[in-house]
N, C-alpha and C. Protein backbone atom coordinates (compact mmCIF):
# COMPACT_ATOMS: atom_id res chain seq x y z
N UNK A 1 -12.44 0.37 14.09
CA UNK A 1 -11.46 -0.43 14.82
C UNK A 1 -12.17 -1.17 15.95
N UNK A 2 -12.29 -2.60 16.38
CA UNK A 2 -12.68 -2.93 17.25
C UNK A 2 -12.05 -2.95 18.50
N UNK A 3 -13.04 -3.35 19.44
CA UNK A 3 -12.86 -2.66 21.43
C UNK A 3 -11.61 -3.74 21.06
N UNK A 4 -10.74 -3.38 22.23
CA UNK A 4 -9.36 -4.18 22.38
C UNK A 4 -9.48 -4.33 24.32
N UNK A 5 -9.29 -5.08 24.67
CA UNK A 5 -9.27 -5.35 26.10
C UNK A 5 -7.68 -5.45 26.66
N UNK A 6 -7.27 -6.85 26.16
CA UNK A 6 -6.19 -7.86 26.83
C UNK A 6 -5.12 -6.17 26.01
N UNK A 7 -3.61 -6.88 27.44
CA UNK A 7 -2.58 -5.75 26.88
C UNK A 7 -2.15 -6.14 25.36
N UNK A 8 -2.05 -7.87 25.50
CA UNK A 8 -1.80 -8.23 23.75
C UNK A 8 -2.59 -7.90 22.84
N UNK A 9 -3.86 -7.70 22.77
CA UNK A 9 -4.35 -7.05 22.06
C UNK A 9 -3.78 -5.41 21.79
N UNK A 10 -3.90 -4.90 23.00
CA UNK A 10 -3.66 -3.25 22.82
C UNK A 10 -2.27 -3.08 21.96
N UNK A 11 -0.88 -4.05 22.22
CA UNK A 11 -0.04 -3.53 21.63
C UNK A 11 0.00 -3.66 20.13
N UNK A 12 -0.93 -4.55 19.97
CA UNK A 12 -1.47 -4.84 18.46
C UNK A 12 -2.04 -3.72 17.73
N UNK A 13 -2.82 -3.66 18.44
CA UNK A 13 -4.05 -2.66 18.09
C UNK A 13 -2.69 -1.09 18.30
N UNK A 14 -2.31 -1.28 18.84
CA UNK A 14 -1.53 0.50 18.83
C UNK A 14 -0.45 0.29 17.79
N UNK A 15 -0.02 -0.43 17.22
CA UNK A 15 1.25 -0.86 16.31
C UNK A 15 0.52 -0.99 15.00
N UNK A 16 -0.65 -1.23 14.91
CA UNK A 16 -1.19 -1.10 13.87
C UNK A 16 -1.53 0.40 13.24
N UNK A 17 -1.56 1.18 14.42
CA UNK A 17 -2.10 2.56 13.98
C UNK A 17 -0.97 3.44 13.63
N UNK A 18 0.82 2.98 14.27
CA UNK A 18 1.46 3.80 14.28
C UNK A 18 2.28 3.37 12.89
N UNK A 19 2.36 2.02 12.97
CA UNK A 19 2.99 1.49 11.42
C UNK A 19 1.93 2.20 10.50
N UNK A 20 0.95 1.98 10.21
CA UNK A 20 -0.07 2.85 9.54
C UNK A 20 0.50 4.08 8.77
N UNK A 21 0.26 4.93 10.00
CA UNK A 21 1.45 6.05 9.70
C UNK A 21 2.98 6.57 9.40
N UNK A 22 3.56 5.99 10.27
CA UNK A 22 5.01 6.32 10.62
C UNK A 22 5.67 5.03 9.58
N UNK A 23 5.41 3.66 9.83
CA UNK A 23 5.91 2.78 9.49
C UNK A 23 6.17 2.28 10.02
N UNK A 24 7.30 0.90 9.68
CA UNK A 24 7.74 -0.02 10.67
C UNK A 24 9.02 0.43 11.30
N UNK A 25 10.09 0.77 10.53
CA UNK A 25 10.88 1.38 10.97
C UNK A 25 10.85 2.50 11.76
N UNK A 26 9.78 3.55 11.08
CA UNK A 26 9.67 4.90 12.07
C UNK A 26 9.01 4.67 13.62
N UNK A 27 9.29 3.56 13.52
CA UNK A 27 8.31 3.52 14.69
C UNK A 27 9.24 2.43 16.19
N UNK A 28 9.00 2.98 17.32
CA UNK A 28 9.80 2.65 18.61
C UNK A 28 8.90 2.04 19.38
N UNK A 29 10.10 0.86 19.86
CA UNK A 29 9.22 -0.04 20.38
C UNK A 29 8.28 1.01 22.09
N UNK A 30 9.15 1.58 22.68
CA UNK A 30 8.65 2.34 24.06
C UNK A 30 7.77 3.23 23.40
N UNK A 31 7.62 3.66 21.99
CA UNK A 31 6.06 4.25 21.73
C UNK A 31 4.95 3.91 21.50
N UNK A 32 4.96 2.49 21.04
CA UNK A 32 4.22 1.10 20.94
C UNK A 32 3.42 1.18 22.21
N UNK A 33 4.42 1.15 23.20
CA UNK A 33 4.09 0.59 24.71
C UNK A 33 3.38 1.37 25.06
N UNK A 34 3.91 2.48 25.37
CA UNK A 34 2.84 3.77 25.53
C UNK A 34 1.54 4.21 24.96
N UNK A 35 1.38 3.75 23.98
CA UNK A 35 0.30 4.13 22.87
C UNK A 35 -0.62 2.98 24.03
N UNK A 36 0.02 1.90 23.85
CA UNK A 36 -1.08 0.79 24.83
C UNK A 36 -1.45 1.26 25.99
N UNK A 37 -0.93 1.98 26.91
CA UNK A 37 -0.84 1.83 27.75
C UNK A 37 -0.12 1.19 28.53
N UNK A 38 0.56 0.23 27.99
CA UNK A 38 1.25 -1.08 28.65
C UNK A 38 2.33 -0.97 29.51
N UNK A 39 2.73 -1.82 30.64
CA UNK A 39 3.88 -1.80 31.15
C UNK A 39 5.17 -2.51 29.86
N UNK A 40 6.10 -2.03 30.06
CA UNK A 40 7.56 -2.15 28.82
C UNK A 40 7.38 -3.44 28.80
N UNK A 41 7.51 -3.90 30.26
CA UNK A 41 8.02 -5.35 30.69
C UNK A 41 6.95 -6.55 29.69
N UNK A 42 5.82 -6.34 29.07
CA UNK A 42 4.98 -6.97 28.67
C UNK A 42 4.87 -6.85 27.24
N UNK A 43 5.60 -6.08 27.04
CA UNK A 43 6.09 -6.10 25.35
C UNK A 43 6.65 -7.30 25.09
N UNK A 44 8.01 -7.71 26.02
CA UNK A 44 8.45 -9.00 25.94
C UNK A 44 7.71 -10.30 26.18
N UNK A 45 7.38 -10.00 26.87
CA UNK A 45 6.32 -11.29 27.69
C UNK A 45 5.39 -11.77 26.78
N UNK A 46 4.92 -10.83 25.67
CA UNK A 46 3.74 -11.82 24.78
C UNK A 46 4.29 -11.71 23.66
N UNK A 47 5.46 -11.00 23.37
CA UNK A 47 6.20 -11.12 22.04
C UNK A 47 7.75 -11.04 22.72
N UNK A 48 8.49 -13.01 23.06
CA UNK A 48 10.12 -12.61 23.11
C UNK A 48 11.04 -12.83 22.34
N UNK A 49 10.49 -12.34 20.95
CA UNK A 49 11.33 -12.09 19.79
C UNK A 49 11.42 -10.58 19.31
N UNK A 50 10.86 -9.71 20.40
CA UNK A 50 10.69 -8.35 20.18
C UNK A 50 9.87 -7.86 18.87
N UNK A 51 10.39 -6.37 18.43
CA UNK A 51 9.13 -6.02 17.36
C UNK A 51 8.93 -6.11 16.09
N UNK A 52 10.10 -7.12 15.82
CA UNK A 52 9.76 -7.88 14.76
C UNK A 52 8.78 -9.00 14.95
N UNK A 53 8.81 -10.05 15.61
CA UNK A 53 7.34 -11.23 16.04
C UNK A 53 6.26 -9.82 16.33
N UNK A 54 6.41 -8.88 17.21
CA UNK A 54 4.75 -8.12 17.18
C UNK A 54 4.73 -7.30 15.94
N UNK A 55 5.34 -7.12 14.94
CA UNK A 55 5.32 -6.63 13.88
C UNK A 55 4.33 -7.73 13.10
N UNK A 56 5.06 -8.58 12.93
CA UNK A 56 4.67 -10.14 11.87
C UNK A 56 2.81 -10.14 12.73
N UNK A 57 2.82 -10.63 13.59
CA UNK A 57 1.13 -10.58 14.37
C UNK A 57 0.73 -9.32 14.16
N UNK A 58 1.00 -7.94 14.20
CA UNK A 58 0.29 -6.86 13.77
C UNK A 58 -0.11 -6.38 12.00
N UNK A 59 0.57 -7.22 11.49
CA UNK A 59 0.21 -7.25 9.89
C UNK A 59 -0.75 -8.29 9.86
N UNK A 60 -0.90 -9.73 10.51
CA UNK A 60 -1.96 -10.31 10.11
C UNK A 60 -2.99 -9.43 10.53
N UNK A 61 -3.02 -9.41 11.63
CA UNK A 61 -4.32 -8.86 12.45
C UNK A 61 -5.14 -7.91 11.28
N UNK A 62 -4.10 -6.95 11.20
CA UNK A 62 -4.26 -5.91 10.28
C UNK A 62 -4.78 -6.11 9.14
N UNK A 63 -4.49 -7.34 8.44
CA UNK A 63 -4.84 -8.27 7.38
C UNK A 63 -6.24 -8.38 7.22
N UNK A 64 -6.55 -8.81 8.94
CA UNK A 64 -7.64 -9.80 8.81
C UNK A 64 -8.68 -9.06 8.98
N UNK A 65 -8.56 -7.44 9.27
CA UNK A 65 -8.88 -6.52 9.72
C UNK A 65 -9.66 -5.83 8.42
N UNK A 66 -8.75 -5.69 7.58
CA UNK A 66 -9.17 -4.65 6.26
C UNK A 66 -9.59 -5.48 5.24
N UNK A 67 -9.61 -6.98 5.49
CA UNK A 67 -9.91 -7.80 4.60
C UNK A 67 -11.14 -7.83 4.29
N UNK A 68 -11.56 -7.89 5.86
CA UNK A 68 -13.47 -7.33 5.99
C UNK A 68 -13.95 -6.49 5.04
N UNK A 69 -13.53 -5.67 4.54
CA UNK A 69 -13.62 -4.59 3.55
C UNK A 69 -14.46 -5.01 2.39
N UNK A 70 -13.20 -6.18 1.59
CA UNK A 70 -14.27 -6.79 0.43
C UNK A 70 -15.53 -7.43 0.68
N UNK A 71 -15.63 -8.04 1.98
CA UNK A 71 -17.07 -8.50 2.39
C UNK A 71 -18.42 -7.71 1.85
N UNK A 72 -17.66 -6.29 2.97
CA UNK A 72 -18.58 -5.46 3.15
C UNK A 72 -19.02 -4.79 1.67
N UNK A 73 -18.25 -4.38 0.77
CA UNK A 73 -18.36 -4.36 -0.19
C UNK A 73 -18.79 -4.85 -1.00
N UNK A 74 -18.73 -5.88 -1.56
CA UNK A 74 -18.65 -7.18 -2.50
C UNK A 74 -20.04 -8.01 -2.31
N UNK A 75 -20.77 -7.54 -1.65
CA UNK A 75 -22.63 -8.23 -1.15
C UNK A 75 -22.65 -8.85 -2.71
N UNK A 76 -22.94 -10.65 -2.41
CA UNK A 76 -23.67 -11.00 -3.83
C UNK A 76 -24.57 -10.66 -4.91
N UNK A 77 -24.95 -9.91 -3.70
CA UNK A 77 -26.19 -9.38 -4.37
C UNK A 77 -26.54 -8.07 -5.20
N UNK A 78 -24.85 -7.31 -4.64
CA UNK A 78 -24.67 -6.02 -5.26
C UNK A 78 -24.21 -5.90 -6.72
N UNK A 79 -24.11 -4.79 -7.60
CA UNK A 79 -23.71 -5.17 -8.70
C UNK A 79 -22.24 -4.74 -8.27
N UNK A 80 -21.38 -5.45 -8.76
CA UNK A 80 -20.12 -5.64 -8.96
C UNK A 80 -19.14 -4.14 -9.65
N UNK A 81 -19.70 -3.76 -10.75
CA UNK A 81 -19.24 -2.73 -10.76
C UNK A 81 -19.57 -1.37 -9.84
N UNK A 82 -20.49 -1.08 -9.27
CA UNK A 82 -21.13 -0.53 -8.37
C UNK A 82 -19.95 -0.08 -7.11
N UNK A 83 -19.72 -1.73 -6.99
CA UNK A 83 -19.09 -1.73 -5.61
C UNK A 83 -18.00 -1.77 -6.14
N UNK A 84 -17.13 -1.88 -6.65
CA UNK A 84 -15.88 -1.29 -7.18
C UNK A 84 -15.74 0.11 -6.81
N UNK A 85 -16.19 0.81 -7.44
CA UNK A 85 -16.84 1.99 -7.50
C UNK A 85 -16.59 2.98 -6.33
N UNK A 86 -17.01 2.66 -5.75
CA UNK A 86 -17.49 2.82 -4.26
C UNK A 86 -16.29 2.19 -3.40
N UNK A 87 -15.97 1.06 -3.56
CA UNK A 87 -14.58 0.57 -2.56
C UNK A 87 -13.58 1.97 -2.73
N UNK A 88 -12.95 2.15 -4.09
CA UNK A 88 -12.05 3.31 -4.60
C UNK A 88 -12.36 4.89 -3.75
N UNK A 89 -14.00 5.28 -4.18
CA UNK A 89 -14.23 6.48 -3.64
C UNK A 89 -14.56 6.60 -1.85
N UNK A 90 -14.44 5.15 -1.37
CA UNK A 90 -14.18 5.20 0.01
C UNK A 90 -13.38 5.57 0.80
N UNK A 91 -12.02 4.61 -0.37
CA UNK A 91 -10.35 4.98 0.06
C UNK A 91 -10.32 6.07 0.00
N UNK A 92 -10.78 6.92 -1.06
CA UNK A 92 -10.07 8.62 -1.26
C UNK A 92 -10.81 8.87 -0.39
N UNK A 93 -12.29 8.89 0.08
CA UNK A 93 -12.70 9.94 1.32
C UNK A 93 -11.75 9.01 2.81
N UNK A 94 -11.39 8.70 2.80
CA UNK A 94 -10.81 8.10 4.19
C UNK A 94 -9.17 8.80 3.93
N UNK A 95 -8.50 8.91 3.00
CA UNK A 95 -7.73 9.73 2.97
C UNK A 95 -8.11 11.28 3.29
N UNK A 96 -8.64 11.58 2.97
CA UNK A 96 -9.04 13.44 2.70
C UNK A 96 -9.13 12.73 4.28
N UNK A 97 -10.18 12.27 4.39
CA UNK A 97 -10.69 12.51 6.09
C UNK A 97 -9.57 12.21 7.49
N UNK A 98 -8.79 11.42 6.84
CA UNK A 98 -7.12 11.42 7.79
C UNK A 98 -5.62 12.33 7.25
N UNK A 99 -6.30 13.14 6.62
CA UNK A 99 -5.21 14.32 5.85
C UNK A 99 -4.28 13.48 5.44
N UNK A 100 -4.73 12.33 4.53
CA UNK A 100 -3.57 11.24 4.06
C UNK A 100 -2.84 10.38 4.63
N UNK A 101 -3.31 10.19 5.84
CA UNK A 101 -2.26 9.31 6.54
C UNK A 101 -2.60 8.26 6.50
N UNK A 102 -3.99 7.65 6.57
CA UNK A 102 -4.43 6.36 6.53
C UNK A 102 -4.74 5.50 5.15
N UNK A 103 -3.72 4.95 4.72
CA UNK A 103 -3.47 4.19 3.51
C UNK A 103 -3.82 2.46 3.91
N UNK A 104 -2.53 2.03 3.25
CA UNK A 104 -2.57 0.46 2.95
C UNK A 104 -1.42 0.39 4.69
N UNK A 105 -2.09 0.38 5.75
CA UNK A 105 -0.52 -0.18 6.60
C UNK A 105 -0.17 -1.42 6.31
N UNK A 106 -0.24 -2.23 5.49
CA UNK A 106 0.25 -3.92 5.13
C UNK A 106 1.48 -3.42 4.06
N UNK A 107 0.49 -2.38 3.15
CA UNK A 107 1.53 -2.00 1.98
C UNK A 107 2.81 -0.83 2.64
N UNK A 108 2.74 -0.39 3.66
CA UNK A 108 3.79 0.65 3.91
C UNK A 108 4.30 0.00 4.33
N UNK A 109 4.26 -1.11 5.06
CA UNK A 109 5.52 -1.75 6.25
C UNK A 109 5.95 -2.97 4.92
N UNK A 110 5.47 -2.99 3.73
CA UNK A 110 5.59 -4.25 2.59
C UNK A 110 7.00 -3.14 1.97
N UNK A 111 6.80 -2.59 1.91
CA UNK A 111 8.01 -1.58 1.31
C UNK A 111 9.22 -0.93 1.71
N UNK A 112 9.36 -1.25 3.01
CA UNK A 112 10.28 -0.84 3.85
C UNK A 112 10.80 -2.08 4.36
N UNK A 113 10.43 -3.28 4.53
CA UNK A 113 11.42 -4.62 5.06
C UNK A 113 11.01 -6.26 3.99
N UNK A 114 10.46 -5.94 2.92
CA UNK A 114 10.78 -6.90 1.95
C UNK A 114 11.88 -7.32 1.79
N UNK A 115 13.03 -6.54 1.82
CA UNK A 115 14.69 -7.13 1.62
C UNK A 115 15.62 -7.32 2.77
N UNK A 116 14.38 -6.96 4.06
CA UNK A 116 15.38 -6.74 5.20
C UNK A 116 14.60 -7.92 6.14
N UNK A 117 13.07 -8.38 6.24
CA UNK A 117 13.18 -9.10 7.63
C UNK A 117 12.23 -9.97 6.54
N UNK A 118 12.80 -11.39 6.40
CA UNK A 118 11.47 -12.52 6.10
C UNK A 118 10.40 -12.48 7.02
N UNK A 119 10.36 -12.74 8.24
CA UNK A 119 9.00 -13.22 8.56
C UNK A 119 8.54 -11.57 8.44
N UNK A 120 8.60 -10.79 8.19
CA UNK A 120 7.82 -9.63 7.81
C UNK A 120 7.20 -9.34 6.43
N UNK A 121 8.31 -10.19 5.88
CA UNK A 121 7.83 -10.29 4.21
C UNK A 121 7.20 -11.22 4.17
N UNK A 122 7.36 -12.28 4.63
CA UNK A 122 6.08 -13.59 4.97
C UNK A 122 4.86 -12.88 5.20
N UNK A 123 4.71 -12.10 6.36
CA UNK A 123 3.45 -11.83 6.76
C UNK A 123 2.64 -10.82 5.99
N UNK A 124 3.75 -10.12 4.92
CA UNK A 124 2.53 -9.29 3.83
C UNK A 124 1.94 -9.78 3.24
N UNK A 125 2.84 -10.72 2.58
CA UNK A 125 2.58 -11.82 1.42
C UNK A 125 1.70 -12.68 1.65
N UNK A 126 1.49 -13.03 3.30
CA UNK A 126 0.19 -13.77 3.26
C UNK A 126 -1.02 -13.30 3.28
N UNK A 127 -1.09 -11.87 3.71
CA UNK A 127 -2.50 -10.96 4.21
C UNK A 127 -2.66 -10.52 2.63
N UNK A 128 -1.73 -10.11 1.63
CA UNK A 128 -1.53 -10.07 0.39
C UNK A 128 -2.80 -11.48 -0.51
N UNK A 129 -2.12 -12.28 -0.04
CA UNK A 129 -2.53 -13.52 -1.00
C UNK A 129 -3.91 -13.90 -0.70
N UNK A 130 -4.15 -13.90 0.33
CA UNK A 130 -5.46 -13.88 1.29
C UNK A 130 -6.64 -12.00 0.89
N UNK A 131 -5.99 -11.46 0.53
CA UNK A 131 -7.07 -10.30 0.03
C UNK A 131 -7.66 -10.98 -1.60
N UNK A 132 -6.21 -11.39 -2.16
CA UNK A 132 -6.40 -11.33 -3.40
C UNK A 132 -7.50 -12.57 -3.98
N UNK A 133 -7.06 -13.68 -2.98
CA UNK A 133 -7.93 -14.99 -2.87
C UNK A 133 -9.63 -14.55 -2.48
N UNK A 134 -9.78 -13.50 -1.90
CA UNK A 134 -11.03 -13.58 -1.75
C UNK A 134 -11.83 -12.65 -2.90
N UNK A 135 -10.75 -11.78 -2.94
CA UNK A 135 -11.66 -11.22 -3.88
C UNK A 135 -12.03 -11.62 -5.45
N UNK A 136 -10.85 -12.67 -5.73
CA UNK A 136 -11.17 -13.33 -7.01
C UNK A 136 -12.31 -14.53 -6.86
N UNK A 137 -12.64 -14.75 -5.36
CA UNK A 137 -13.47 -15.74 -4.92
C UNK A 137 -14.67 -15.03 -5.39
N UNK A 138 -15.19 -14.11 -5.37
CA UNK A 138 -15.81 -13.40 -5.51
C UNK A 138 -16.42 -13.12 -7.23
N UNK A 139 -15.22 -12.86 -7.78
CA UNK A 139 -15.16 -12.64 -8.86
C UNK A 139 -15.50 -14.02 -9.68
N UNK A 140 -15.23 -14.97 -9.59
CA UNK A 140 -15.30 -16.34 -9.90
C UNK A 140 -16.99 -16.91 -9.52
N UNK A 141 -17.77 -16.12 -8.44
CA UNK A 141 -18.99 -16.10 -7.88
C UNK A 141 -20.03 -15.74 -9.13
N UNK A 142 -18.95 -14.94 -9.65
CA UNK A 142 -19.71 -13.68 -11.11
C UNK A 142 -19.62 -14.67 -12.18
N UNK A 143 -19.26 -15.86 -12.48
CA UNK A 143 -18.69 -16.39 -13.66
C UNK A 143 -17.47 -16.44 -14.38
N UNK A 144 -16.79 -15.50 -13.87
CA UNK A 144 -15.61 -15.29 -14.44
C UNK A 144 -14.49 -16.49 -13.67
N UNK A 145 -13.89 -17.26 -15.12
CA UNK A 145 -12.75 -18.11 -14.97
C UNK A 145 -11.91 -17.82 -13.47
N UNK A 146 -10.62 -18.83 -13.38
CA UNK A 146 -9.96 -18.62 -11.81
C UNK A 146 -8.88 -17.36 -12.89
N UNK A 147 -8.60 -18.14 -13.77
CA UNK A 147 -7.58 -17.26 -14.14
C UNK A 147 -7.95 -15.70 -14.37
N UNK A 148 -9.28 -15.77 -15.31
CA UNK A 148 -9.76 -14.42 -15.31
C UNK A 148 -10.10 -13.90 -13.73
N UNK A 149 -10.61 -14.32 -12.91
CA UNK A 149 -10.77 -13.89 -11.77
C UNK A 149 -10.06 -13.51 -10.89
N UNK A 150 -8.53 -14.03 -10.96
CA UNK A 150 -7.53 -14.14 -10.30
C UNK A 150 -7.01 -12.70 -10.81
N UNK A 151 -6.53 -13.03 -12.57
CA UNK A 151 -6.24 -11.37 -12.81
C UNK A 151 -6.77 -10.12 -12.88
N UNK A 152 -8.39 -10.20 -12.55
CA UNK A 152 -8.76 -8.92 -12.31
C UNK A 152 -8.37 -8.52 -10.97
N UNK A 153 -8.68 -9.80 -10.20
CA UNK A 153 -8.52 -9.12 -8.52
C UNK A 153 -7.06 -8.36 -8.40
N UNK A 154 -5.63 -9.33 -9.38
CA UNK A 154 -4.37 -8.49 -9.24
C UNK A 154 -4.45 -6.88 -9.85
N UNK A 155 -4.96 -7.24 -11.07
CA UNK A 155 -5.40 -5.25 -11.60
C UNK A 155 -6.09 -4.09 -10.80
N UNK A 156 -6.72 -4.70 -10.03
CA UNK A 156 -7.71 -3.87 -8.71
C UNK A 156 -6.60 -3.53 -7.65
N UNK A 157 -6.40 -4.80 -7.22
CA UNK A 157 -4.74 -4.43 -6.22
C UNK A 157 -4.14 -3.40 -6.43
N UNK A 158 -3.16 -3.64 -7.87
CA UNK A 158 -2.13 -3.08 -7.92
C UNK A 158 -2.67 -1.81 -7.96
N UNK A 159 -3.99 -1.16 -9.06
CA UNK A 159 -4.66 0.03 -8.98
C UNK A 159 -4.93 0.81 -7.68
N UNK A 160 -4.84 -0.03 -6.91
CA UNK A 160 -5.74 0.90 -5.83
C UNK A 160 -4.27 1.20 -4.66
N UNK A 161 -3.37 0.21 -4.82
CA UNK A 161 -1.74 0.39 -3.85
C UNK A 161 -1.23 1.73 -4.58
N UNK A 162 -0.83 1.36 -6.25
CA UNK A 162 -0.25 2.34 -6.81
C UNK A 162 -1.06 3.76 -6.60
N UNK A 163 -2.37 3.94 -6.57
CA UNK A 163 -2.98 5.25 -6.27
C UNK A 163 -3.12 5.99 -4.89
N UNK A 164 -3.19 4.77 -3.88
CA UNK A 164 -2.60 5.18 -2.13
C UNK A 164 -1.39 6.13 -2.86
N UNK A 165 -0.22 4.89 -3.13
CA UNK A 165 1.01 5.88 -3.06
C UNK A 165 1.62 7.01 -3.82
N UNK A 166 0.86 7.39 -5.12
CA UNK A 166 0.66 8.78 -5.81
C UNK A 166 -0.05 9.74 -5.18
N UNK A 167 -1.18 9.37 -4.80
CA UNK A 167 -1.99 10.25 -3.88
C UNK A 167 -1.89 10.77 -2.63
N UNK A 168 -0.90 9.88 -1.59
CA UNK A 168 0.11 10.43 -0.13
C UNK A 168 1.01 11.29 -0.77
N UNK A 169 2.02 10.72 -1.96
CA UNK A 169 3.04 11.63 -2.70
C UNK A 169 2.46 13.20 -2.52
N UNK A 170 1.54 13.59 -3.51
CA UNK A 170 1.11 14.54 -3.94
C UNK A 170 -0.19 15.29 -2.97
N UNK A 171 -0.84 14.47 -2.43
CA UNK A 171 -1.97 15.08 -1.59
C UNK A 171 -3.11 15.29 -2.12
N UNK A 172 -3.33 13.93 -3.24
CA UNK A 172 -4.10 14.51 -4.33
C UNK A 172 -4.58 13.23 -4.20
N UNK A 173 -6.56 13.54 -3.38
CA UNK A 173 -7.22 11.85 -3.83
C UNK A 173 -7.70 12.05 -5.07
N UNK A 174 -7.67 12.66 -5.87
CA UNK A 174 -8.41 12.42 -7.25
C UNK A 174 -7.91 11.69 -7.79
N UNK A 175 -6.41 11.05 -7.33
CA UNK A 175 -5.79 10.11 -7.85
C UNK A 175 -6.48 8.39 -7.87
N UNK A 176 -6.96 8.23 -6.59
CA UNK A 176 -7.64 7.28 -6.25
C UNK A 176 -8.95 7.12 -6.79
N UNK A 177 -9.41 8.04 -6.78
CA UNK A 177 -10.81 8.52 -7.57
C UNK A 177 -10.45 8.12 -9.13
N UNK A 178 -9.34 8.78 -9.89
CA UNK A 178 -9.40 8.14 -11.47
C UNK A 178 -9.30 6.38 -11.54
N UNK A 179 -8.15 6.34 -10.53
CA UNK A 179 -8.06 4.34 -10.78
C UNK A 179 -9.10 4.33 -9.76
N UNK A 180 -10.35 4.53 -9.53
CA UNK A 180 -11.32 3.64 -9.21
C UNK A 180 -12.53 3.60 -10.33
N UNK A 181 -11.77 4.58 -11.22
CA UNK A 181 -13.37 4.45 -12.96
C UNK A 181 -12.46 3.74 -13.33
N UNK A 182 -11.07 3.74 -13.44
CA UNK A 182 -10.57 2.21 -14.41
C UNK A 182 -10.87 0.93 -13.92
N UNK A 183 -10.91 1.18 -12.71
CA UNK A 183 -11.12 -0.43 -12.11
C UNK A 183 -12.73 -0.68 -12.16
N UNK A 184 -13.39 0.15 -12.27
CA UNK A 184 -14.62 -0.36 -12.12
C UNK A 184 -14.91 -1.00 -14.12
N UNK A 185 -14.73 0.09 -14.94
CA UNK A 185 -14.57 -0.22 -16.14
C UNK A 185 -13.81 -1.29 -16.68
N UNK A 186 -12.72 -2.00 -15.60
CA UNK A 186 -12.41 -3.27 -16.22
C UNK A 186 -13.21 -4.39 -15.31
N UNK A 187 -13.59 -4.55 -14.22
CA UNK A 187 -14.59 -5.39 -14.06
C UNK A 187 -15.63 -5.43 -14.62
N UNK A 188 -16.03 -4.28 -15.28
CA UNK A 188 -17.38 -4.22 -16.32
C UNK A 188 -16.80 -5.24 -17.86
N UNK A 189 -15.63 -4.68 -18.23
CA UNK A 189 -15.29 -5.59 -19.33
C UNK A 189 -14.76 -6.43 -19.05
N UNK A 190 -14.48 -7.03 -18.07
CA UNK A 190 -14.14 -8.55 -17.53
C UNK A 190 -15.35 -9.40 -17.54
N UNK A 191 -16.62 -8.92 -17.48
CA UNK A 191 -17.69 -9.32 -16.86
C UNK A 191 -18.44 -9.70 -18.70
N UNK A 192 -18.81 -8.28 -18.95
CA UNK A 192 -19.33 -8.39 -20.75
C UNK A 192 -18.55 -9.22 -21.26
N UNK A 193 -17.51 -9.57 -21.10
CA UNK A 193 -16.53 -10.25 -22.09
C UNK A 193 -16.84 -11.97 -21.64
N UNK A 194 -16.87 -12.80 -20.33
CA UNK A 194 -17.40 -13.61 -20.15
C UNK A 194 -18.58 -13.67 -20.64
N UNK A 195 -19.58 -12.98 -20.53
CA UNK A 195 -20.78 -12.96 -21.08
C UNK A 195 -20.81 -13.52 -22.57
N UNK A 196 -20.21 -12.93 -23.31
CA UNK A 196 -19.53 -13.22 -24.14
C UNK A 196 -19.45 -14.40 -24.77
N UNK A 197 -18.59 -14.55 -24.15
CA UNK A 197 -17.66 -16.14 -24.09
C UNK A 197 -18.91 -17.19 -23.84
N UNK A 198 -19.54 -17.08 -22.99
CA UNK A 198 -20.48 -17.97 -22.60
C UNK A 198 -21.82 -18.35 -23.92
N UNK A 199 -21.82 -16.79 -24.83
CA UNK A 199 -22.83 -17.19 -25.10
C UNK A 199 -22.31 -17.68 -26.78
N UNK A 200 -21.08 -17.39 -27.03
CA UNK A 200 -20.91 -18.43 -28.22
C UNK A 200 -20.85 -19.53 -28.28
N UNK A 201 -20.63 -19.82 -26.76
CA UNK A 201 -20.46 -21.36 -26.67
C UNK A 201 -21.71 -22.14 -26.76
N UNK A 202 -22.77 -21.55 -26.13
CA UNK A 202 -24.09 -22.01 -26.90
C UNK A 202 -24.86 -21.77 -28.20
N UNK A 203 -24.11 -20.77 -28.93
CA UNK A 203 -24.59 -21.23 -30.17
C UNK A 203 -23.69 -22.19 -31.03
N UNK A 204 -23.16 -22.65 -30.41
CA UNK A 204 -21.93 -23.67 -30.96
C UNK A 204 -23.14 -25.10 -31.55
């Protein structure tokens, strides 16, 4: 997590950790404040649409935050299935190592006000579209089509959300651990299969 200075930062930075956990709903705005440190009065003052607007800014942030992830991961230079691999068995040790609490916070607060606050559903959907965009950027780096690239990055997604939330269910990262050999095994046959493709086209 990076140093946080300004109070707008801090209430960011503390709303991120408690949605994380608790959620959006489970979570009070005077515990927000406190977590910062902050005086109440300045909750309003940099957000006066209350904690819905610092909700909507604490999902980008948050966004822009874990997005880093595929960077760090995803080195051009690395092999691709490798780092698949490894992204998956990261998540499960970061679970074990927060006794499950530290998941997707974009995806817990995505599940609790999708039907209830737009600009909250706006703001998943964009940190959403923006993971998925880079990592098919990525994938597309490899050779693989937008479309092929586009739908592996959604199969990785959905694999790795759906196994957060079986694996908090139950308390069980081996869950995360199995969809991270499927996911690595379909970027491997996403990958052979362009290969593929590419090379009938030159014996054409």
């Amino acid at each position: 997590m990076p140093t946080v200075s300004t109070t707008r930062e801090r209430l960011i930075s503390a709303s991120a950790a408690l949605f994380g956990r608790q959620g959006y709903v489970g979570t009070g705005v005077k515990q927000i404040v406190e977590a910062a440190g902050a005086p109440f009065g300045s909750m309003y003052h940099f957000f006066p649409n209350g904690k819905e607007e610092l909700g909507a800014e604490t999902i980008r942030w948050s966004g822009a935050l874990y997005g880093q992830l595929i960077d760090l991961f995803y080195e051009p230079a690395d092999d691709p299935v490798t780092a698949t691999r490894r992204f998956f068995e990261g998540a499960a040790d970061t679970l074990v190592l927060t006794d499950y609490v530290d998941a997707c916070p974009i995806a817990t607060v995505a599940l609790e006000v999708a039907n209830t606050s737009e600009p909250l559903r706006q703001a998943t959907a964009d940190v959403f579209e923006a993971w998925l965009s880079n990592l098919a950027g990525r994938f597309r780096e490899l050779g693989l089509t937008k479309t092929q690239a586009s739908n592996l990055a959604v199969s990785l997604f959905c694999l790795l959300e759906g196994a957060f939330i079986l694996a908090r269910a139950t308390r069980d990262h081996t869950h995360v651990r199995t969809a991270g050999r499927t996911a690595s095994e379909a970027v491997r046959a996403a990958l052979e299969n362009r290969s593929s493709q590419l090379e009938a086209r030159k014996r054409r």
